[in-house]
Protein backbone atom coordinates (compact mmCIF):
# COMPACT_ATOMS: atom_id res chain seq x y z
CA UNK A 1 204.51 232.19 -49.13
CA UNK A 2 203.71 230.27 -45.55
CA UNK A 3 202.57 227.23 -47.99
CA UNK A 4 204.43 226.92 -50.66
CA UNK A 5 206.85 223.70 -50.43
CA UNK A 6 209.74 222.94 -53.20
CA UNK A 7 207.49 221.72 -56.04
CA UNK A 8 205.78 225.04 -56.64
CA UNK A 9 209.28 226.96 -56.05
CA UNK A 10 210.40 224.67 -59.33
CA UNK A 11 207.11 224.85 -60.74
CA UNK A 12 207.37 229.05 -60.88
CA UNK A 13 210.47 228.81 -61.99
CA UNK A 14 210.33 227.00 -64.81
CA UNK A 15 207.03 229.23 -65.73
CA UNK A 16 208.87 233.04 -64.62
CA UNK A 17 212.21 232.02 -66.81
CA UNK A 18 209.54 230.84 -69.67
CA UNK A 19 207.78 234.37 -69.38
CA UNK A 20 211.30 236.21 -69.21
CA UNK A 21 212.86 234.28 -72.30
CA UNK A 22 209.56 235.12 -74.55
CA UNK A 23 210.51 238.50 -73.90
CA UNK A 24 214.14 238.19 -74.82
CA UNK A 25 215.47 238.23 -71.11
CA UNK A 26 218.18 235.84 -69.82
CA UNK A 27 218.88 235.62 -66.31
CA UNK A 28 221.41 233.73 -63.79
CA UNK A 29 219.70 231.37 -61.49
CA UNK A 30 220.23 233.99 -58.92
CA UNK A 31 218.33 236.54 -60.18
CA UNK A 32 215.65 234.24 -61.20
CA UNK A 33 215.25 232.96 -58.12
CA UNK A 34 214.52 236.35 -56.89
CA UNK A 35 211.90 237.18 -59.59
CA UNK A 36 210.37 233.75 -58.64
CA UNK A 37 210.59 234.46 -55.02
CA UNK A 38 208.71 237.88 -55.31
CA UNK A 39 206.22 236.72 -57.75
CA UNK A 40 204.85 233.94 -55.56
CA UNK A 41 204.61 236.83 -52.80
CA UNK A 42 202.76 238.96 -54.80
CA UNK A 43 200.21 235.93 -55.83
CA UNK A 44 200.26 235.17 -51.54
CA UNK A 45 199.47 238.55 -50.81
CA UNK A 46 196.66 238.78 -53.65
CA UNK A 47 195.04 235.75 -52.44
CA UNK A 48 196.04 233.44 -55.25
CA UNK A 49 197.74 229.89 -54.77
CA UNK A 50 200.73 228.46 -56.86
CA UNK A 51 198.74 226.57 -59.58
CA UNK A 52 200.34 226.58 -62.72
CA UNK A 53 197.28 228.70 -64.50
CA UNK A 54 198.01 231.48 -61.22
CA UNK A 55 201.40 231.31 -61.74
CA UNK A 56 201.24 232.01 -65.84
CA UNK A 57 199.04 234.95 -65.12
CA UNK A 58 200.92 236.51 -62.34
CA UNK A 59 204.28 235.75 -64.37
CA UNK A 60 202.78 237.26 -67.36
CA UNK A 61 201.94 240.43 -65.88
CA UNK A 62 205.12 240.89 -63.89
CA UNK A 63 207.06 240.83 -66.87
CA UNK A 64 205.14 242.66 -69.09
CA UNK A 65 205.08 245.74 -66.52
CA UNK A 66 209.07 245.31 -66.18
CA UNK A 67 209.10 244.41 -62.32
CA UNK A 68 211.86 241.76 -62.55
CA UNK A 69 214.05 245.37 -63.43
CA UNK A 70 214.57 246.00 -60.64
CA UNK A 71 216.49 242.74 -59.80
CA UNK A 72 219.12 243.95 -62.69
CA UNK A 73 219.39 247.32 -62.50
């Protein structure tokens, strides 16, 4: 998270609320801001960067296990 600058925060973004909408789930800006937010921390802490192809596969997973829940529950 040290390294990442506003390009890869809007770069996420745009790739978590892709992930979320193929699976039917709309979110304020808020919220998925906070999903963005903790996926990028979970690629920092794994040792991955913020490339798009990172990103995708991180974003994938995270949604697919149902993590971003806990941001609406």
């Amino acid at each position: 998270m040290v390294f990442m600058d506003a390009k890869d925060i809007r770069n996420c973004t745009e790739i978590v609320k892709k992930e979320l909408l193929k699976n039917n789930v709309n979110v304020g800006n808020d919220i998925l801001n906070k999903i963005t937010l903790d996926v990028m921390n979970i690629s920092y802490s794994k040792g991955g960067d913020y490339s798009n192809k990172v990103m995708q596969s991180f974003a994938e997973t995270y949604v697919e296990e149902g993590f971003y829940k806990k941001f609406i529950e």
